[in-house]
C-alpha atoms as a PDB file:
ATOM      1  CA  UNK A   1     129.730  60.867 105.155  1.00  0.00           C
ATOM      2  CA  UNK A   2     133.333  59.797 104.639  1.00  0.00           C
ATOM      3  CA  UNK A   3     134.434  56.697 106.391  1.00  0.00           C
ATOM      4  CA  UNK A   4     137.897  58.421 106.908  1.00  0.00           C
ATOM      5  CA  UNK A   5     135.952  60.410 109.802  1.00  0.00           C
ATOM      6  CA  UNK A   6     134.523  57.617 112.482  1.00  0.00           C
ATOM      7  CA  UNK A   7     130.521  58.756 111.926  1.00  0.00           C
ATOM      8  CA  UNK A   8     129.978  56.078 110.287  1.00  0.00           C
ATOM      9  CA  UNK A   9     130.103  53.878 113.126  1.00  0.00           C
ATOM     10  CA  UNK A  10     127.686  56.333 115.295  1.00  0.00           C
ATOM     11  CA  UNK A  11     124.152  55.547 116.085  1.00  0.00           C
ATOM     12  CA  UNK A  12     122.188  59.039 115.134  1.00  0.00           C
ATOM     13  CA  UNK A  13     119.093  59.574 116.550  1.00  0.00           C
ATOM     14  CA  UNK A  14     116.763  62.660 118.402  1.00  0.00           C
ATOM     15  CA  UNK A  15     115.518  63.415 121.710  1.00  0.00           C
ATOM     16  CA  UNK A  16     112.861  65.201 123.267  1.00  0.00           C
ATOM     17  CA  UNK A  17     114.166  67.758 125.486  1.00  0.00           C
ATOM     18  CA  UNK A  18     112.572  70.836 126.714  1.00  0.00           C
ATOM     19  CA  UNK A  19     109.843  71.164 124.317  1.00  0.00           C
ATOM     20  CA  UNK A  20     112.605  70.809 121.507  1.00  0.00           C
ATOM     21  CA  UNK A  21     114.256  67.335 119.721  1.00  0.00           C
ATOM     22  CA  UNK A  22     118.265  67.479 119.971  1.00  0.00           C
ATOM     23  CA  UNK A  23     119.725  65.547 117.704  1.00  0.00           C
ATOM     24  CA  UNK A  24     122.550  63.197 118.996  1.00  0.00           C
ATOM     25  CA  UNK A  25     125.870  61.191 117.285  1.00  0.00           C
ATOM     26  CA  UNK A  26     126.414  57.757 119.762  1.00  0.00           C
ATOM     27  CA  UNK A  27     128.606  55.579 120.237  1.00  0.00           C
ATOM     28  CA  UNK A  28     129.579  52.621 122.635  1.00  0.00           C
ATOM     29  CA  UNK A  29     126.668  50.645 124.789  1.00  0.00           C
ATOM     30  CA  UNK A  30     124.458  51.859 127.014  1.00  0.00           C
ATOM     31  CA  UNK A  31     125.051  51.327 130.663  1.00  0.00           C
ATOM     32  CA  UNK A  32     128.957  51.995 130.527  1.00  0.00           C
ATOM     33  CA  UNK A  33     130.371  55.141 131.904  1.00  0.00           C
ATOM     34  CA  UNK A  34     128.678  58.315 129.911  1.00  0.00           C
ATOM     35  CA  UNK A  35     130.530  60.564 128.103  1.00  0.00           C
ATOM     36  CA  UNK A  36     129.562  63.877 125.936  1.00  0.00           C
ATOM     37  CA  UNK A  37     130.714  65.917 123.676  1.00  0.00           C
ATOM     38  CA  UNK A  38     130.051  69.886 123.317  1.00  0.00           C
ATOM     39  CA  UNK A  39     131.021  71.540 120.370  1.00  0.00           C
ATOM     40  CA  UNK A  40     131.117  75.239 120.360  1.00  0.00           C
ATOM     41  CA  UNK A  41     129.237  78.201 118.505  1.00  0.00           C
ATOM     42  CA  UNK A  42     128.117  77.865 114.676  1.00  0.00           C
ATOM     43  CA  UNK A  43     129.144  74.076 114.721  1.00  0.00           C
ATOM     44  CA  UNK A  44     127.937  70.995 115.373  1.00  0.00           C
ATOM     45  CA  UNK A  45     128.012  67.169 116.403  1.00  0.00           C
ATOM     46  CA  UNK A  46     130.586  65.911 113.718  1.00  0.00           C
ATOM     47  CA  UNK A  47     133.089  68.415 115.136  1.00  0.00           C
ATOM     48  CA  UNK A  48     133.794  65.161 117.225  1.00  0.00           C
ATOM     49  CA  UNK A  49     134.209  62.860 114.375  1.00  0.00           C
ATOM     50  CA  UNK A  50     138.236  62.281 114.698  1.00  0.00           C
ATOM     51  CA  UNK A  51     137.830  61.776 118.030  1.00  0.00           C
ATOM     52  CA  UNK A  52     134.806  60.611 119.558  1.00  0.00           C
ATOM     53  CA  UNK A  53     134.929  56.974 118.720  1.00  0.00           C
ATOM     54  CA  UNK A  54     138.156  56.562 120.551  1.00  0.00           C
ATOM     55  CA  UNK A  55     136.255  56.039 123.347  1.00  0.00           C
ATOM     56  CA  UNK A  56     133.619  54.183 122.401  1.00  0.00           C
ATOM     57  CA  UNK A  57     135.324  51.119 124.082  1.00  0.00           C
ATOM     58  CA  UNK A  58     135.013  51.993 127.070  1.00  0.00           C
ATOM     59  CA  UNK A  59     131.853  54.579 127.616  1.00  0.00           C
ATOM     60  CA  UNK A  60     128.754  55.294 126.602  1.00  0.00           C
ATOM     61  CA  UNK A  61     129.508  58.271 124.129  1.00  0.00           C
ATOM     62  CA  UNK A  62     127.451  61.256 122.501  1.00  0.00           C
ATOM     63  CA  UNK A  63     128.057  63.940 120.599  1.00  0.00           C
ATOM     64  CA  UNK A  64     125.129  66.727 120.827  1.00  0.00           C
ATOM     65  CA  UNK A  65     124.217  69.082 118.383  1.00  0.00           C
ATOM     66  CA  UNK A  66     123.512  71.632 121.173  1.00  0.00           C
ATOM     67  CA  UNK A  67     119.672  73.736 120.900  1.00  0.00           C
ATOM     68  CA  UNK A  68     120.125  75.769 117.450  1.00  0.00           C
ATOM     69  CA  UNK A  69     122.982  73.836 115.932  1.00  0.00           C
ATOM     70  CA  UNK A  70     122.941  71.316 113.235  1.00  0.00           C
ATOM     71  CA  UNK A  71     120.082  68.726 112.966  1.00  0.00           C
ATOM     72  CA  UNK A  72     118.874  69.913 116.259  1.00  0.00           C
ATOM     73  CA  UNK A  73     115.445  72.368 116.753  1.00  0.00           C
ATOM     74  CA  UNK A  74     116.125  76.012 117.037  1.00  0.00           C
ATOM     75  CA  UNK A  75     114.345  77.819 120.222  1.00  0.00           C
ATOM     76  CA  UNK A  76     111.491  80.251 119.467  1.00  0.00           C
ATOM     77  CA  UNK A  77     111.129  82.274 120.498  1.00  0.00           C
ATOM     78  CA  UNK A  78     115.153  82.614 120.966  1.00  0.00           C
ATOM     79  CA  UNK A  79     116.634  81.228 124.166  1.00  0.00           C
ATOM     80  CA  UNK A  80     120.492  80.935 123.973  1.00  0.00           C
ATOM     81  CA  UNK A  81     121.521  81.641 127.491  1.00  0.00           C
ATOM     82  CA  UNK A  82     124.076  79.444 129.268  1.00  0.00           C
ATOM     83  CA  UNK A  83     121.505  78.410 131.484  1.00  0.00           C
ATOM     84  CA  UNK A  84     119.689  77.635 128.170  1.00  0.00           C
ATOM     85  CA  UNK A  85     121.936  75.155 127.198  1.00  0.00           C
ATOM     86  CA  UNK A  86     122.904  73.870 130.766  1.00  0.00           C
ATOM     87  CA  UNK A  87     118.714  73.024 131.261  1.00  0.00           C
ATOM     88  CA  UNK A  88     119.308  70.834 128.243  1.00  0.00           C
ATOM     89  CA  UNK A  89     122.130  68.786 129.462  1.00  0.00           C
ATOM     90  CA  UNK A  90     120.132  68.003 132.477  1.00  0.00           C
ATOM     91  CA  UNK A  91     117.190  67.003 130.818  1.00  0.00           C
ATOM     92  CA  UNK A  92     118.855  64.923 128.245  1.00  0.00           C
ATOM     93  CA  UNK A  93     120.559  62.874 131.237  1.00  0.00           C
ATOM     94  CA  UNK A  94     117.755  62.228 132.336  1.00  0.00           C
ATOM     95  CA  UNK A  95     116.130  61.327 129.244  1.00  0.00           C
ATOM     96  CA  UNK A  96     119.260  58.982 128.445  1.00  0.00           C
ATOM     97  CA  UNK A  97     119.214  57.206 131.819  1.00  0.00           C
ATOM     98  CA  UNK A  98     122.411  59.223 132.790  1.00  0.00           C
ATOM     99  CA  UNK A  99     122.958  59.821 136.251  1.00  0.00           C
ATOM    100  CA  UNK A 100     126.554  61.004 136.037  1.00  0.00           C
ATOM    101  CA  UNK A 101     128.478  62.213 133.492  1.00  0.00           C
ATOM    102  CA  UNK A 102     131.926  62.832 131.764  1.00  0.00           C
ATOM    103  CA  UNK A 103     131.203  66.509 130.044  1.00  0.00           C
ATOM    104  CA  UNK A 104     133.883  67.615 127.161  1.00  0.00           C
ATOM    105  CA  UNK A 105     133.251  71.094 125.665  1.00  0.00           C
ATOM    106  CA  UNK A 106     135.012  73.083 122.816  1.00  0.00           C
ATOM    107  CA  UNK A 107     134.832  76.795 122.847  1.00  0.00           C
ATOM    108  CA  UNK A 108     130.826  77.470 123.477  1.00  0.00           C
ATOM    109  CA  UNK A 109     130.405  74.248 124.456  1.00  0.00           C
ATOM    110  CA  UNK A 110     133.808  74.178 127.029  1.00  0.00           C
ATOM    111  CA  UNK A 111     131.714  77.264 128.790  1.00  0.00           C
ATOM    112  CA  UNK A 112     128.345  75.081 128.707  1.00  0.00           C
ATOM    113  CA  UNK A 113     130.899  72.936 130.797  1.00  0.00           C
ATOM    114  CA  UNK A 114     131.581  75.454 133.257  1.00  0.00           C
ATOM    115  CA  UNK A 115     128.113  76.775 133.749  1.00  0.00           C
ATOM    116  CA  UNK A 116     126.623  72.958 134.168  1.00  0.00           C
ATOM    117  CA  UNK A 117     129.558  71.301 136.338  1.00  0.00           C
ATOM    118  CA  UNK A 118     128.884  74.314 138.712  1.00  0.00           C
ATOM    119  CA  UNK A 119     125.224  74.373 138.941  1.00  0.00           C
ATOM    120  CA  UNK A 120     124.695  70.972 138.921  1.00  0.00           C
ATOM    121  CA  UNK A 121     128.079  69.170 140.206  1.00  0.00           C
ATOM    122  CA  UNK A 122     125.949  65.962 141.280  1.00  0.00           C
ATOM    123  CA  UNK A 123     125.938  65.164 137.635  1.00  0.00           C
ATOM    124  CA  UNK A 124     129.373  65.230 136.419  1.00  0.00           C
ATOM    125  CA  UNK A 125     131.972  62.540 136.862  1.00  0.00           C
ATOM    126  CA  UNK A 126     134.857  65.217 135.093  1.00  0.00           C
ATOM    127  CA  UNK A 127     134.688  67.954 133.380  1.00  0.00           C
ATOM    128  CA  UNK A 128     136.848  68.936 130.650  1.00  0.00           C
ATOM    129  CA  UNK A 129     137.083  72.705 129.239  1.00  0.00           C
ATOM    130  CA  UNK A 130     138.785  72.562 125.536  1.00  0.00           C
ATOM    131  CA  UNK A 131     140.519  76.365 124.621  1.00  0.00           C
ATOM    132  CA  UNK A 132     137.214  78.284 125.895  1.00  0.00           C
ATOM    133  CA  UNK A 133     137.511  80.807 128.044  1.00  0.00           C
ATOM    134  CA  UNK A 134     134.741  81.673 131.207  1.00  0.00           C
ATOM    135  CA  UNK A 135     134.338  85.463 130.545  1.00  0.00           C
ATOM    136  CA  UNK A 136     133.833  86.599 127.044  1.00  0.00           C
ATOM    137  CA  UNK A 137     134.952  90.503 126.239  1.00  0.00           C
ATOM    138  CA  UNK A 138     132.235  92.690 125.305  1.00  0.00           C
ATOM    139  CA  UNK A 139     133.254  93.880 122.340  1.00  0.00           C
ATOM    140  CA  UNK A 140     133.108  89.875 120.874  1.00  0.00           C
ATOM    141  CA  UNK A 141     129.472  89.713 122.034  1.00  0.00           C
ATOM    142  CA  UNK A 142     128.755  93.072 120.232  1.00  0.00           C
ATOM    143  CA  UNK A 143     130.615  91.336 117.427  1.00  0.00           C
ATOM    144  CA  UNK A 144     128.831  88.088 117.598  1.00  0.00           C
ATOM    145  CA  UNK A 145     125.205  89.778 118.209  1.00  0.00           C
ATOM    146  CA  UNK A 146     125.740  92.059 114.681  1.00  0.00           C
ATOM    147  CA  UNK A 147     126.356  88.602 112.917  1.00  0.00           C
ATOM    148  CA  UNK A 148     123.285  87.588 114.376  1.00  0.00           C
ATOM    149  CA  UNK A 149     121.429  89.909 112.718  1.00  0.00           C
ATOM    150  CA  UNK A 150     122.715  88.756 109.508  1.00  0.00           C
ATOM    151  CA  UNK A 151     120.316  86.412 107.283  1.00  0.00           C
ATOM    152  CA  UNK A 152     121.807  83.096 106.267  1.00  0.00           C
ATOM    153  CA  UNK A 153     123.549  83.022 102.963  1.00  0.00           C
ATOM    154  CA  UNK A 154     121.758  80.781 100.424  1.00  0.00           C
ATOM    155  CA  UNK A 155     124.355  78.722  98.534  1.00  0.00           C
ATOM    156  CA  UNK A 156     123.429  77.323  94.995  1.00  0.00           C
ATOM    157  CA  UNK A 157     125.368  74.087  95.717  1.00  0.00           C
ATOM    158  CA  UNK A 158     127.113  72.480  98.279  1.00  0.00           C
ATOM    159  CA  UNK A 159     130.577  72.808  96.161  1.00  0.00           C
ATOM    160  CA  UNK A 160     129.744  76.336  96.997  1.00  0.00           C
ATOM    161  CA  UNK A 161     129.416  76.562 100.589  1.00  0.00           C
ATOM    162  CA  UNK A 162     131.874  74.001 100.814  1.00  0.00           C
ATOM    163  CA  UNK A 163     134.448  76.972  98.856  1.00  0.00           C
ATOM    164  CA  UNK A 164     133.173  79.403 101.761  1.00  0.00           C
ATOM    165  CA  UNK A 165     133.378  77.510 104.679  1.00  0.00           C
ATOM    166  CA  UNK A 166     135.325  78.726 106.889  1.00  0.00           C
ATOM    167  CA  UNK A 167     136.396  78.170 110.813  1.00  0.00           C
ATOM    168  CA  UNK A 168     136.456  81.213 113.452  1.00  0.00           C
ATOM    169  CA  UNK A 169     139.681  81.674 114.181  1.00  0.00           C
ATOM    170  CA  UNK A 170     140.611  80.615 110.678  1.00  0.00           C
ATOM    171  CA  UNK A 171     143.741  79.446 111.760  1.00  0.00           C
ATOM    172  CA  UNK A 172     144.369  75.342 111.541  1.00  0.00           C
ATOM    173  CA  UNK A 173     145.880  72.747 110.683  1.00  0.00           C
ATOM    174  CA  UNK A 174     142.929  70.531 109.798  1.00  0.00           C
ATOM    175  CA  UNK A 175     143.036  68.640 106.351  1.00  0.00           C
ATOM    176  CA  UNK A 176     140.987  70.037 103.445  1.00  0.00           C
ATOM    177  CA  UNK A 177     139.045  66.794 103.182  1.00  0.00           C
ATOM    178  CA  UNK A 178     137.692  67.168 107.107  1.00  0.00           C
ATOM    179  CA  UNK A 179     137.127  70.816 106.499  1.00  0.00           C
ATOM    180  CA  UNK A 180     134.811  69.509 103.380  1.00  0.00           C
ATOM    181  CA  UNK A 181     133.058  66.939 105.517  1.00  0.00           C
ATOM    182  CA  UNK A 182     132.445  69.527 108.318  1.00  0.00           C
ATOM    183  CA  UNK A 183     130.748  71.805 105.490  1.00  0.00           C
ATOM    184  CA  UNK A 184     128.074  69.117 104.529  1.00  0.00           C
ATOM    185  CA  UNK A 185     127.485  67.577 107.179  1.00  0.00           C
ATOM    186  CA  UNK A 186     126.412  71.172 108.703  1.00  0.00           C
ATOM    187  CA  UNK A 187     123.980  71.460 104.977  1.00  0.00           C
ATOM    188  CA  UNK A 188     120.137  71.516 104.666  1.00  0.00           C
ATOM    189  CA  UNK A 189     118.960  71.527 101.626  1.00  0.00           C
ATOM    190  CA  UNK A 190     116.561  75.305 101.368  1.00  0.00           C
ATOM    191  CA  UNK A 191     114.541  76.966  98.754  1.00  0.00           C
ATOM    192  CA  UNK A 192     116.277  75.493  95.686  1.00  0.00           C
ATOM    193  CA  UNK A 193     119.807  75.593  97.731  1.00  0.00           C
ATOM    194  CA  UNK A 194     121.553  75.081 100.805  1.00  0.00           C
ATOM    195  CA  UNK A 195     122.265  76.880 103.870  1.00  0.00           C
ATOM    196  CA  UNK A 196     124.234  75.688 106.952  1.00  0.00           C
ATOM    197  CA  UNK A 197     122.020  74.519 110.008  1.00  0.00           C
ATOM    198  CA  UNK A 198     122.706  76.908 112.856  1.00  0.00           C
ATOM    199  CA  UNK A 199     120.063  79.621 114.118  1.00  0.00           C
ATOM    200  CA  UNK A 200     121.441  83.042 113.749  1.00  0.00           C
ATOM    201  CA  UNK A 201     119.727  84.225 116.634  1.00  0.00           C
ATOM    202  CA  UNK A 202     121.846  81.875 118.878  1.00  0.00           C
ATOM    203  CA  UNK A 203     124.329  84.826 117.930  1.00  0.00           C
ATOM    204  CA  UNK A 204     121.702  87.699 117.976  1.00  0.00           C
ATOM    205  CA  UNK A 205     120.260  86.243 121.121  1.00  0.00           C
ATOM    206  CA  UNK A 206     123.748  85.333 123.175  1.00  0.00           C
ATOM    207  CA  UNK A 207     124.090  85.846 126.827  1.00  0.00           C
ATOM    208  CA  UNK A 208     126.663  83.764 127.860  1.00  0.00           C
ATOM    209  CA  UNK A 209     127.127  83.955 131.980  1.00  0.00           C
ATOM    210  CA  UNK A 210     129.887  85.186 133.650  1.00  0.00           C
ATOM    211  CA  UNK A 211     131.708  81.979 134.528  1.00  0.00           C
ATOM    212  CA  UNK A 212     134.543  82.993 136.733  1.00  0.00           C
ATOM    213  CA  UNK A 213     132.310  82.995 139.788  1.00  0.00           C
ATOM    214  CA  UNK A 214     131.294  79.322 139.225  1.00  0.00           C
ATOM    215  CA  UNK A 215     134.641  77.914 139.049  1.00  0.00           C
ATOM    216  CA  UNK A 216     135.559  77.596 142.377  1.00  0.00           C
ATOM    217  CA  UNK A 217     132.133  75.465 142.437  1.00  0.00           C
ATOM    218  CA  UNK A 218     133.216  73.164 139.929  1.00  0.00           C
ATOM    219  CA  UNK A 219     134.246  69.894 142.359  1.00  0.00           C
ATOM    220  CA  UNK A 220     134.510  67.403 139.996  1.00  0.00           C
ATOM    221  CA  UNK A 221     138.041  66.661 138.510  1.00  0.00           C
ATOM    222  CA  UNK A 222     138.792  69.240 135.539  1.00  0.00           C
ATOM    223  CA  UNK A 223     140.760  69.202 132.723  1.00  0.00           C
ATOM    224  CA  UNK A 224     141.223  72.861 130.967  1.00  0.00           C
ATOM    225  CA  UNK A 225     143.121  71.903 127.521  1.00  0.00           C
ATOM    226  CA  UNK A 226     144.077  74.551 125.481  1.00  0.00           C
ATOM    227  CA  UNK A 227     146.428  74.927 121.948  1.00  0.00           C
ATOM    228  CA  UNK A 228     149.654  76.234 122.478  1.00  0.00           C
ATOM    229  CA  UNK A 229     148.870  78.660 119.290  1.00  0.00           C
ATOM    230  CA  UNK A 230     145.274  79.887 120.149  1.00  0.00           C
ATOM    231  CA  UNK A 231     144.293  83.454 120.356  1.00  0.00           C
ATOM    232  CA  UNK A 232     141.306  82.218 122.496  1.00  0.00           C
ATOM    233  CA  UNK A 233     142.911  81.017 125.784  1.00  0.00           C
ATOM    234  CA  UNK A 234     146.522  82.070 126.326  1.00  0.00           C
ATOM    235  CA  UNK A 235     149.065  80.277 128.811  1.00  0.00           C
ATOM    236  CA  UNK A 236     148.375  82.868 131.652  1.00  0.00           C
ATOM    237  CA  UNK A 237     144.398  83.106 131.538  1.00  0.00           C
ATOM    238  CA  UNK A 238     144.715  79.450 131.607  1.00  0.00           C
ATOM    239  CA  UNK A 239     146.787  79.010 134.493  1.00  0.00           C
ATOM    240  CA  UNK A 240     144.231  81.518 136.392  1.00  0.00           C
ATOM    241  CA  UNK A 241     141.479  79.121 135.191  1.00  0.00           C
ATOM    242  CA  UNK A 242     143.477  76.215 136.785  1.00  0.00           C
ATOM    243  CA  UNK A 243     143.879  78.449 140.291  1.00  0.00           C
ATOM    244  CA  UNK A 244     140.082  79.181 140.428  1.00  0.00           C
ATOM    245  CA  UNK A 245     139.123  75.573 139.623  1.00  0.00           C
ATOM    246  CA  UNK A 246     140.149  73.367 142.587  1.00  0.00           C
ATOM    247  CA  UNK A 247     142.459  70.208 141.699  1.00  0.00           C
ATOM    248  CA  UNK A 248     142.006  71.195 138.161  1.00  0.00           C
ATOM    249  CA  UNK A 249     145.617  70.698 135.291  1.00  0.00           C
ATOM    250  CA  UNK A 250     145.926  72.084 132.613  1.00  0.00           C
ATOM    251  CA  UNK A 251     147.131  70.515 129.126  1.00  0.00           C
ATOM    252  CA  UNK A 252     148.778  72.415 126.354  1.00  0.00           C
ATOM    253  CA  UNK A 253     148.655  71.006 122.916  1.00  0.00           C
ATOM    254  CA  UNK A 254     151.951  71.713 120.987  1.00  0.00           C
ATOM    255  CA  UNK A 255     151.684  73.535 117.148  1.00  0.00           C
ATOM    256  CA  UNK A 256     147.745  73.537 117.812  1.00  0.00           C
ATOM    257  CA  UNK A 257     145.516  76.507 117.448  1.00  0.00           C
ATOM    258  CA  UNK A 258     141.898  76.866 118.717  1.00  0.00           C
ATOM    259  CA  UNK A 259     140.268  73.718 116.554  1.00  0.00           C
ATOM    260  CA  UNK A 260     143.244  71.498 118.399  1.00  0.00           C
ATOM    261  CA  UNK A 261     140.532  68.530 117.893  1.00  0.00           C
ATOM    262  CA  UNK A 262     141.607  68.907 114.732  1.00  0.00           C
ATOM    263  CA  UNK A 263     145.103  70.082 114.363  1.00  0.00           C
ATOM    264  CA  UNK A 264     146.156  67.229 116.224  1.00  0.00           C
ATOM    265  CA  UNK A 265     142.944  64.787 117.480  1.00  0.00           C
ATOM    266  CA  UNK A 266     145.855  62.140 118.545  1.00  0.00           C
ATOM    267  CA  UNK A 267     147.515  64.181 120.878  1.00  0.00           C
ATOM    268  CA  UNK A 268     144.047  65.614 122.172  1.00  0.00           C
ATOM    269  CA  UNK A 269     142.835  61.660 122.180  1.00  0.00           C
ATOM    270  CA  UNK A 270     145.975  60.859 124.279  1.00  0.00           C
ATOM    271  CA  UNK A 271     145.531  63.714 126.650  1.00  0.00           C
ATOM    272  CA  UNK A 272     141.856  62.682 127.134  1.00  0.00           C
ATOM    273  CA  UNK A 273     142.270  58.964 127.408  1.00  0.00           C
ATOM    274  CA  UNK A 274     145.256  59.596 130.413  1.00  0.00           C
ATOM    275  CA  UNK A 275     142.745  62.142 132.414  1.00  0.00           C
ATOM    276  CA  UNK A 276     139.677  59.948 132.092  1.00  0.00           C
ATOM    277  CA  UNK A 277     141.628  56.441 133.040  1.00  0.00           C
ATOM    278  CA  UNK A 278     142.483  58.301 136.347  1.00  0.00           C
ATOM    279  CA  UNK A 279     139.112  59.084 137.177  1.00  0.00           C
ATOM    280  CA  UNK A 280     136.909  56.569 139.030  1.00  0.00           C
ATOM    281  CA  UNK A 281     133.283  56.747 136.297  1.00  0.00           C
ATOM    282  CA  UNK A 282     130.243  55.649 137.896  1.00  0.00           C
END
């Protein structure tokens, strides 16, 4: 791993959690405020990289790779539900020593963040929902669930999956070299080659809830952030978001599209760092 991308400084390690072991990126000491990172669907922990160990001076910080993603276990039989997911972040507090929790999600992971500040509001200090929307149209579930069905692609190097790597939306503004990283780091070495770590069937197998019900239950102080470029979550849906979310803001990222963690991680950094100092973290 490049030291241009803070992972070097994380403490990697897995956890047993619901009968599977999630793999975890951590940083900062135990016992100060908690803090977590989601990333969203078909990535993993090092999304976080550029950003994560900002913090790591003041909380106790950890990027998950969420059930099915990266160097965590995939669920068999499948089990991708939001409620999936949410189970895990419970159990992992608890497993951690957590009793409350900061909760910062990207795309899948921003509507993990919806579904578990809802259902479980006891546990979460602030929640913070990064250019995800809580509804997902039909037709992109079809679309996801047919990709699903696809078997992983076999590379014969990692200079070759690194060449096919590519984000969804491809749109960014991320350097080459961080694009690179993100493409190992996802690797696992496979019947003479490499394919990326991510179970298809947590396409396949998708049934993300209907969140727009469960914001108005959401009563810890939110953050929606979204990029002032993405296709994902427009001014307007946003500013319904920040109606059905009580006390919530919302933050628009200038020139950033949906990756904004890394079109521009220092303005996402300084967005972050102003909400969180305002928040009491116990």
């Amino acid at each position: 791993m490049s030291s241009r991308f803070g992972c070097e400084t994380a403490t990697r390690r897995s956890v047993p959690v619901n009968g599977l072991r999630l793999h975890l990126l951590e940083w900062g000491a135990p016992g100060r405020p908690a803090l977590c990172f989601l990333h969203g669907g078909a990535a993993h922990a090092h999304w976080f990289d550029l950003v994560a160990p900002a913090f790591a001076g003041r909380f106790h910080v950890v990027s998950l790779d969420q059930r099915g993603h990266g160097e965590s276990d995939w669920a068999a039989p499948p089990a991708y539900a939001t409620e999936d997911f949410a189970s895990d972040l419970r159990a992992l507090m608890d497993a951690l020593g957590w009793t409350r929790m900061a909760l910062v999600g990207h795309s899948m992971g921003g509507h993990n963040t919806m579904g578990f500040a809802a259902w479980h509001p006891e546990r979460v200090s602030a929640a913070v929902i990064v250019d995800s929307r809580p509804a997902l149209p039909p037709e992109r579930v079809d679309r996801m669930r047919e990709r699903g069905r696809r078997p992983p692609r076999l590379h014969p190097s990692v200079e070759d999956a690194a060449r096919s790597f590519r984000l969804l939306p491809r749109e960014t503004l991320a350097d080459p070299a961080l694009l690179a990283h993100l493409s190992r780091a996802g690797l696992a070495a496979h019947d003479g080659g490499f394919k990326y770590r991510f179970d298809p069937a947590c396409y396949g197998n998708r049934k993300p809830v209907d969140a727009w019900p469960l914001l108005p239950r959401i009563t810890a102080p939110a953050l929606v952030v979204r990029g002032e470029l993405s296709p994902i979550l427009p001014a307007d849906l946003a500013e319904k978001m920040r109606a059905a979310i009580p006390g919530s803001r919302v933050v628009t990222i200038p020139g950033a599209y949906h990756h904004l963690v890394f079109d521009k991680p220092d303005e996402f950094i300084a967005a972050l760092s102003g909400f969180l100092a305002e928040i009491p973290q116990t």
